[in-house]
C-alpha atoms as a PDB file:
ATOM      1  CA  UNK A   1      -4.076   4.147 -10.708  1.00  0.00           C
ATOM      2  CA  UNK A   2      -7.163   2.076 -10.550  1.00  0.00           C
ATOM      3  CA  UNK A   3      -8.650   0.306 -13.069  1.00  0.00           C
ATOM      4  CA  UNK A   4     -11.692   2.526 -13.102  1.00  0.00           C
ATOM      5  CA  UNK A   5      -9.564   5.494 -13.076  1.00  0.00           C
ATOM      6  CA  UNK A   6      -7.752   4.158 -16.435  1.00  0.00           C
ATOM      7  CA  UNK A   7     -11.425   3.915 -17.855  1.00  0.00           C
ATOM      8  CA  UNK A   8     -12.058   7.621 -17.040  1.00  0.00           C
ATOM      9  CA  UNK A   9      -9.048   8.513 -19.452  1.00  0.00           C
ATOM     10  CA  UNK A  10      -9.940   6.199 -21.774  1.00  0.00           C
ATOM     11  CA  UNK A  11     -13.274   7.828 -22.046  1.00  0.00           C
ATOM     12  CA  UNK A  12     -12.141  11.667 -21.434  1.00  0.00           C
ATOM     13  CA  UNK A  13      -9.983  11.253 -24.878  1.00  0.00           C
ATOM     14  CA  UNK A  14     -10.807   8.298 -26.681  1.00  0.00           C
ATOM     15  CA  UNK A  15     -11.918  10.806 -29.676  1.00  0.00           C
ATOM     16  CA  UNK A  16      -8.069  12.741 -28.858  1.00  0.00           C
ATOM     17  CA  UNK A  17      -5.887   9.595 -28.942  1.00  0.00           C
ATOM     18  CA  UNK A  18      -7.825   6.957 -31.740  1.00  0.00           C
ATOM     19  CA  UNK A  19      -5.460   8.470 -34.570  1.00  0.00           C
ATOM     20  CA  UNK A  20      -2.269   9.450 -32.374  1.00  0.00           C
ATOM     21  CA  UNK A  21       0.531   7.566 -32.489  1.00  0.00           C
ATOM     22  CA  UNK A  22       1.490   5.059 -30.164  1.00  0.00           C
ATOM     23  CA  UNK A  23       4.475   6.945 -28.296  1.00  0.00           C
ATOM     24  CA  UNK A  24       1.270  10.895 -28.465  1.00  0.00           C
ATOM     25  CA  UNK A  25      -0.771   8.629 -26.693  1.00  0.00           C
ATOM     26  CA  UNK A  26       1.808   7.764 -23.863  1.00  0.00           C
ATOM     27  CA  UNK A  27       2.674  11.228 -23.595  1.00  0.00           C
ATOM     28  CA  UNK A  28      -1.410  12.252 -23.365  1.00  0.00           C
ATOM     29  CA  UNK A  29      -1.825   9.870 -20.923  1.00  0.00           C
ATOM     30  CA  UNK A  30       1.064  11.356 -19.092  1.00  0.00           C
ATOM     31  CA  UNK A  31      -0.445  14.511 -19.554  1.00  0.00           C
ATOM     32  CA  UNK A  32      -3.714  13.453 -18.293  1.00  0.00           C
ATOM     33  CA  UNK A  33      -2.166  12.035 -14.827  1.00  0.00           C
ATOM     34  CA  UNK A  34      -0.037  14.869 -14.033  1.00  0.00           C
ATOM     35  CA  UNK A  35      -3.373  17.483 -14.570  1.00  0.00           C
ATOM     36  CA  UNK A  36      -5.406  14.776 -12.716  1.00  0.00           C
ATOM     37  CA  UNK A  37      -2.436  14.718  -9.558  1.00  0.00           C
ATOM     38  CA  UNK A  38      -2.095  10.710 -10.299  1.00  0.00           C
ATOM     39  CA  UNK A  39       1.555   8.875 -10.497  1.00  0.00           C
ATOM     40  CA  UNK A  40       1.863   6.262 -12.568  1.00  0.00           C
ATOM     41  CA  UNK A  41       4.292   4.078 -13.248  1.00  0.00           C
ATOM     42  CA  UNK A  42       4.959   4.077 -17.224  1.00  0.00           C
ATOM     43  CA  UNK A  43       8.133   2.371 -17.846  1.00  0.00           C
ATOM     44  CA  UNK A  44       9.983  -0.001 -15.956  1.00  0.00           C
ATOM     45  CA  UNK A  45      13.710  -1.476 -16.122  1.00  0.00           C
ATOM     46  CA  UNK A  46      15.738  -3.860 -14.736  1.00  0.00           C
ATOM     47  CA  UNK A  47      19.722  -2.960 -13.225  1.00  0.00           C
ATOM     48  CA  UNK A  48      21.144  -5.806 -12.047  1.00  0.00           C
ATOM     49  CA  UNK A  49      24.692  -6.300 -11.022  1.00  0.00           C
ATOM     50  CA  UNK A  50      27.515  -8.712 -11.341  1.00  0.00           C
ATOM     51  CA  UNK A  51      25.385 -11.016 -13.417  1.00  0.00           C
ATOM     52  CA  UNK A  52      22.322 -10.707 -10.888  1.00  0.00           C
ATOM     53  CA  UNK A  53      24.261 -12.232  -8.156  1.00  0.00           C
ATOM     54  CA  UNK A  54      25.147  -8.460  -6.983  1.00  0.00           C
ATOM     55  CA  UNK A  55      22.331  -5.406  -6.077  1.00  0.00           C
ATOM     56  CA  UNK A  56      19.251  -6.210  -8.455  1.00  0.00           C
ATOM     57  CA  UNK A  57      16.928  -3.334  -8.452  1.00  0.00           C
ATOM     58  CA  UNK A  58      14.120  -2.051 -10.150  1.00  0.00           C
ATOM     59  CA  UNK A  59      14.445   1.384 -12.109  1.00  0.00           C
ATOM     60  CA  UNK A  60      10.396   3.282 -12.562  1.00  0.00           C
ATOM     61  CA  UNK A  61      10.071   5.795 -14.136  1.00  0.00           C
ATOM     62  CA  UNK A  62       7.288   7.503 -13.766  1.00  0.00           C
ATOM     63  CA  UNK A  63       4.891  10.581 -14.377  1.00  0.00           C
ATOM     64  CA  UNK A  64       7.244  12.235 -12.002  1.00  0.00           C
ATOM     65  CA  UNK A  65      10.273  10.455 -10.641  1.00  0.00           C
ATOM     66  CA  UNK A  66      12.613   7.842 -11.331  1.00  0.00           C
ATOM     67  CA  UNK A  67      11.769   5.663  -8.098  1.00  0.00           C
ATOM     68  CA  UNK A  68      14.994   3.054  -7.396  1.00  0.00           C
ATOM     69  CA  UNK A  69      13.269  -0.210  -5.297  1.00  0.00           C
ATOM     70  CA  UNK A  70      15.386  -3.434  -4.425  1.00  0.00           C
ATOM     71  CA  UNK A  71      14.135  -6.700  -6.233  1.00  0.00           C
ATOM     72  CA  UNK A  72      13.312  -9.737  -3.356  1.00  0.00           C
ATOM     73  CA  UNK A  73      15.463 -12.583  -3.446  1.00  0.00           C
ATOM     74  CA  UNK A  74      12.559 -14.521  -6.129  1.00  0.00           C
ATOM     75  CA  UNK A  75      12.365 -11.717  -8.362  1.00  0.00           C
ATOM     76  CA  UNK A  76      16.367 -11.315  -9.104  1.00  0.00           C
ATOM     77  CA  UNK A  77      16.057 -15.192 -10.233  1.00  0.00           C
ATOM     78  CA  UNK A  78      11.877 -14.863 -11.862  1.00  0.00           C
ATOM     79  CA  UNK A  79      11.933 -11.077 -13.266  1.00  0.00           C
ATOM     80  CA  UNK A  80       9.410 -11.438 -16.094  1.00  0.00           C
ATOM     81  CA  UNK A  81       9.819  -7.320 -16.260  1.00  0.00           C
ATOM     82  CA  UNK A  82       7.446  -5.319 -19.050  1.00  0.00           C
ATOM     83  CA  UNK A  83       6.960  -6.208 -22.524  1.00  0.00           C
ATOM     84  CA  UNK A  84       9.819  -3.670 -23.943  1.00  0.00           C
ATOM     85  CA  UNK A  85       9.924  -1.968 -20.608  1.00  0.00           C
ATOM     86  CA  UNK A  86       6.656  -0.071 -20.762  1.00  0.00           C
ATOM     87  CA  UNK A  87       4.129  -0.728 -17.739  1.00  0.00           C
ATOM     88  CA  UNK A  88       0.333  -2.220 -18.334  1.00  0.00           C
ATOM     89  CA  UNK A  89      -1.482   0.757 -18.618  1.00  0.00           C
ATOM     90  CA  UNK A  90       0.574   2.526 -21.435  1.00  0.00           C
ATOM     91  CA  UNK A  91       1.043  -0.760 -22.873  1.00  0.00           C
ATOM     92  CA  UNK A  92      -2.517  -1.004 -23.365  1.00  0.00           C
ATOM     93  CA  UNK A  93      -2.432   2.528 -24.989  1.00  0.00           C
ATOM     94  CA  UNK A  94      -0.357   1.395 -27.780  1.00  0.00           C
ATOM     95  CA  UNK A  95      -2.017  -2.407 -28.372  1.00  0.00           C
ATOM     96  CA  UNK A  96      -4.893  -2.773 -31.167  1.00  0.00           C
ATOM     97  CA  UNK A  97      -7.654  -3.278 -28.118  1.00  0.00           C
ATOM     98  CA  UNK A  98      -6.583  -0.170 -26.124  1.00  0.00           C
ATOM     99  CA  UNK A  99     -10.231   1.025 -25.546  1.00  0.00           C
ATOM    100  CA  UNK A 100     -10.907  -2.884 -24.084  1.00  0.00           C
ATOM    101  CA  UNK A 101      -9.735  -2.422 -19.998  1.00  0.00           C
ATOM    102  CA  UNK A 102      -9.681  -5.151 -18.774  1.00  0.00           C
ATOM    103  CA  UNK A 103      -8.840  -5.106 -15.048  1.00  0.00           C
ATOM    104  CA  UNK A 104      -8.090  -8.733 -15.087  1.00  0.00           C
ATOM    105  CA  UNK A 105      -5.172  -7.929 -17.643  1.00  0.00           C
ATOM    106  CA  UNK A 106      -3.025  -5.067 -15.473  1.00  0.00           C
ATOM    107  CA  UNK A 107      -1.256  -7.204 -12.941  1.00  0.00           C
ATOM    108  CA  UNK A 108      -0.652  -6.564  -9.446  1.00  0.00           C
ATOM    109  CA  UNK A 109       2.826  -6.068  -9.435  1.00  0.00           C
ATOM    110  CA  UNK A 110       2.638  -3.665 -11.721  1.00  0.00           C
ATOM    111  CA  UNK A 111       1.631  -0.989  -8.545  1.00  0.00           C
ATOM    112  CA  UNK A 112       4.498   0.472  -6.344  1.00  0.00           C
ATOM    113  CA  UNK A 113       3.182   1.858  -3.131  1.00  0.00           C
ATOM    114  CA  UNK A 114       4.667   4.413  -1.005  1.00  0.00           C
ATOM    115  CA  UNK A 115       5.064   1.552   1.728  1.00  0.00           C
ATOM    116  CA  UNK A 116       6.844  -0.210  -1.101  1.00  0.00           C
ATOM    117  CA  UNK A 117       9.494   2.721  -1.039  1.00  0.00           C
ATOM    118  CA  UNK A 118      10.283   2.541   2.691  1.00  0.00           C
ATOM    119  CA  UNK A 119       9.765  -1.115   3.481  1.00  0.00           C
ATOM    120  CA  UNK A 120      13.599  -0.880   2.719  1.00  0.00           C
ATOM    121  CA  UNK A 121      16.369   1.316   3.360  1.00  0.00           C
ATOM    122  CA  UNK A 122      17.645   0.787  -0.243  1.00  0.00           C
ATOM    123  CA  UNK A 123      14.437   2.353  -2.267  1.00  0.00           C
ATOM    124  CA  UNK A 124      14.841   5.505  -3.168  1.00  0.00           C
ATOM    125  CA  UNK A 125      13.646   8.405  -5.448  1.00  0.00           C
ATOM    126  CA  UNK A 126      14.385  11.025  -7.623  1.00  0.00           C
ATOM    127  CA  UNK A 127      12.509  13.803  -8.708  1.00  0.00           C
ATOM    128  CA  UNK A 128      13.306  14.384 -12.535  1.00  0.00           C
ATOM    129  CA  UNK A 129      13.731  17.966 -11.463  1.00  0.00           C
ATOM    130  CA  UNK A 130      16.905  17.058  -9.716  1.00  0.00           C
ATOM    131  CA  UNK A 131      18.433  15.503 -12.169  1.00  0.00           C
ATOM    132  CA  UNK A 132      21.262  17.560 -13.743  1.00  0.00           C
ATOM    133  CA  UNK A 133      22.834  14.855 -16.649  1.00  0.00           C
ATOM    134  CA  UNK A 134      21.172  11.469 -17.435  1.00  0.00           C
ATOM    135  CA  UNK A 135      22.910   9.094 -19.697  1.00  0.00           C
ATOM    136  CA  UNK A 136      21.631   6.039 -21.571  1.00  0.00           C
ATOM    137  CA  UNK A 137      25.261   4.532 -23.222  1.00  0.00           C
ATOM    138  CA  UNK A 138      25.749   0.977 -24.559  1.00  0.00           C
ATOM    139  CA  UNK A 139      27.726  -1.197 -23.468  1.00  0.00           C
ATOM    140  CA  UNK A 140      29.983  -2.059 -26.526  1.00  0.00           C
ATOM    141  CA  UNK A 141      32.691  -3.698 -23.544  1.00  0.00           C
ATOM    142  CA  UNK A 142      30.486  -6.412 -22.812  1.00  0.00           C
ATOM    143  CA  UNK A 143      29.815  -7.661 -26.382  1.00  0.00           C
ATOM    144  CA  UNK A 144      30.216 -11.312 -26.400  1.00  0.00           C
ATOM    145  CA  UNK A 145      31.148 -12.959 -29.707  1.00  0.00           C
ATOM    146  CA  UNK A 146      29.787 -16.782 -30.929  1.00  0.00           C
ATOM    147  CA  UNK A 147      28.831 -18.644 -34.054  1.00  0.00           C
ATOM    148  CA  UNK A 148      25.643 -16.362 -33.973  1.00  0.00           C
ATOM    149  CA  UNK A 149      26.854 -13.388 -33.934  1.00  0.00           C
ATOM    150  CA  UNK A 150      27.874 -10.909 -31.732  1.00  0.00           C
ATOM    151  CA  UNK A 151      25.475  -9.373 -28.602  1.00  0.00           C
ATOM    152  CA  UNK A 152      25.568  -6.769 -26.130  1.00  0.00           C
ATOM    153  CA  UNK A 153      25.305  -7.955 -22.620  1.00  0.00           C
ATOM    154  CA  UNK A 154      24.254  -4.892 -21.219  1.00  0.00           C
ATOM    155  CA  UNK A 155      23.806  -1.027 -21.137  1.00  0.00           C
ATOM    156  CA  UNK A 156      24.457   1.520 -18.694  1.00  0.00           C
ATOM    157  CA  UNK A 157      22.766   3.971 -17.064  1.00  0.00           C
ATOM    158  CA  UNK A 158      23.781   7.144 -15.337  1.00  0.00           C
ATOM    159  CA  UNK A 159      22.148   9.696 -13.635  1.00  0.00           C
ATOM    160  CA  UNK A 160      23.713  12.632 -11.630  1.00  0.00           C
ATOM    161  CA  UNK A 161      22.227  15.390  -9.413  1.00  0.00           C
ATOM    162  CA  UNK A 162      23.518  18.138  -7.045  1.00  0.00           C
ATOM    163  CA  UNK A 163      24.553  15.416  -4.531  1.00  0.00           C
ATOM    164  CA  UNK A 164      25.057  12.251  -5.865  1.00  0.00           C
ATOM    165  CA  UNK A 165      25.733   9.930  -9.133  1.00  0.00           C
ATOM    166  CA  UNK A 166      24.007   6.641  -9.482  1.00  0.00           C
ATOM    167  CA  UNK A 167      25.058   4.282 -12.017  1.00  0.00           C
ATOM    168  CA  UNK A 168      23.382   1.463 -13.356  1.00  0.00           C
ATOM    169  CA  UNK A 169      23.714  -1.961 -15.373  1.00  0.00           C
ATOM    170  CA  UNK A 170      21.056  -2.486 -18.102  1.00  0.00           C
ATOM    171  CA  UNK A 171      20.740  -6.189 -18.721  1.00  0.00           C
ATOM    172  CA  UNK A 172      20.125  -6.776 -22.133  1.00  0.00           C
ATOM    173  CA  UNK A 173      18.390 -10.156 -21.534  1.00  0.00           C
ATOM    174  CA  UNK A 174      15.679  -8.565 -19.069  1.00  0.00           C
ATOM    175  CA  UNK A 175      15.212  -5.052 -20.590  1.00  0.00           C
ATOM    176  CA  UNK A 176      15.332  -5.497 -24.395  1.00  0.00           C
ATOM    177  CA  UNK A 177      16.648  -3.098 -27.097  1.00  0.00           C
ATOM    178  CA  UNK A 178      18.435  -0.231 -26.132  1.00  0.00           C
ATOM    179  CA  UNK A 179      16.666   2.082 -28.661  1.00  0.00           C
ATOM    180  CA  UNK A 180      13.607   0.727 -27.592  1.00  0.00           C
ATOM    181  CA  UNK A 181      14.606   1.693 -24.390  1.00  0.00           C
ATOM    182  CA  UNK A 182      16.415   5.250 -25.221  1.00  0.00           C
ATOM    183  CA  UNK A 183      13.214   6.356 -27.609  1.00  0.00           C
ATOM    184  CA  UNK A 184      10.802   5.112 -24.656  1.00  0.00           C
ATOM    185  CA  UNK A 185      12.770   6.530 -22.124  1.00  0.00           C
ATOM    186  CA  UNK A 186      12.606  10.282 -24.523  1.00  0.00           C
ATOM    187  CA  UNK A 187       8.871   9.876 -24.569  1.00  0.00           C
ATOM    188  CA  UNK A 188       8.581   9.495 -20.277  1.00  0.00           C
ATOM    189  CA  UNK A 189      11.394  12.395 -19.107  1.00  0.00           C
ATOM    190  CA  UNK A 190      10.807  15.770 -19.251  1.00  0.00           C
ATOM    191  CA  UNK A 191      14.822  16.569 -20.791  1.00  0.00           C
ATOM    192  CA  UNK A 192      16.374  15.776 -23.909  1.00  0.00           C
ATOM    193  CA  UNK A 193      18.529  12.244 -23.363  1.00  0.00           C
ATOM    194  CA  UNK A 194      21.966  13.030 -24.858  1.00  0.00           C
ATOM    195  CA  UNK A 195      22.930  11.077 -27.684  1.00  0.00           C
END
């Protein structure tokens, strides 16, 4: 999605979405790129593994799919990620300015392209209509106790279809809090996440 093509939603239901809330505007917007045949990204996570030293990917999820693409060696080390996981142009959606698009303020690495998918053998996708159980579980064994308090590390992630089950770590540094995550992830998939 284009700028420009951001400003045509904005102006096909700017009347529809001024007195939504923030998570009925995400889901218009969704709405609006499916009917329009556009896939966006609208949240993003990070999985890394043994403490980012291991596989570091990045986990879209989209209007669509969930789309799996390996980090480069910089970004394991200089993820900046989303602000609470959700991608620029939602984002936008659910700031005070959301009718201000600035094209200046989505950044480039917010796009995936479909060269991006099969510049390596590692990317992959699923389509959320192959996914048969999806689980969003925290992870209460990597709790680590100090004079502040106690923290989760990270959450997992699991997601199984016909053919295969993919499991993921949730960093808890990069990716924020996991209801954040669980109530932004309900919002994005078209099934119910279990609880």
């Amino acid at each position: 999605m284009t700028p420009r093509d951001f400003e045509q939603f904005l102006k096909f239901s700017q009347n529809e979405i001024s007195n939504k809330s923030n998570h009925e505007k995400v889901r218009t917007f969704i709405e609006w790129c499916k009917t329009n045949n556009m896939e966006e990204i609208i949240i993003r996570l990070s999985s890394e593994d043994k403490g980012g030293w291991g596989k570091n990917s990045f986990l879209d999820f989209t209007t669509t799919r969930m789309i799996v693409s390996k980090k480069n060696f910089f970004r394991k080390f200089a993820d900046l990620g989303y602000i609470a996981g959700i991608a620029p142009y939602p984002y936008k959606l659910t700031t005070k300015n959301w009718n201000n698009p600035s094209p200046a303020g989505i950044r480039k690495q917010a796009i995936i392209t479909p060269e991006d998918l099969t510049r390596n053998s590692e990317n992959f996708y699923i389509w959320y209509s192959q996914i048969e159980d999806f689980a969003l579980r925290k992870g209460a064994e990597t709790t680590v106790r100090n004079m502040l308090g106690t923290m989760i590390k990270a959450n997992f992630l699991t997601v199984k279809t016909s053919s295969k089950i993919y499991n993921f770590v949730i960093p808890v540094s990069k990716n924020g809090n996991f209801d954040e995550i669980r109530f932004w992830l309900s919002v994005v998939l078209p099934f119910n996440i279990p609880a």
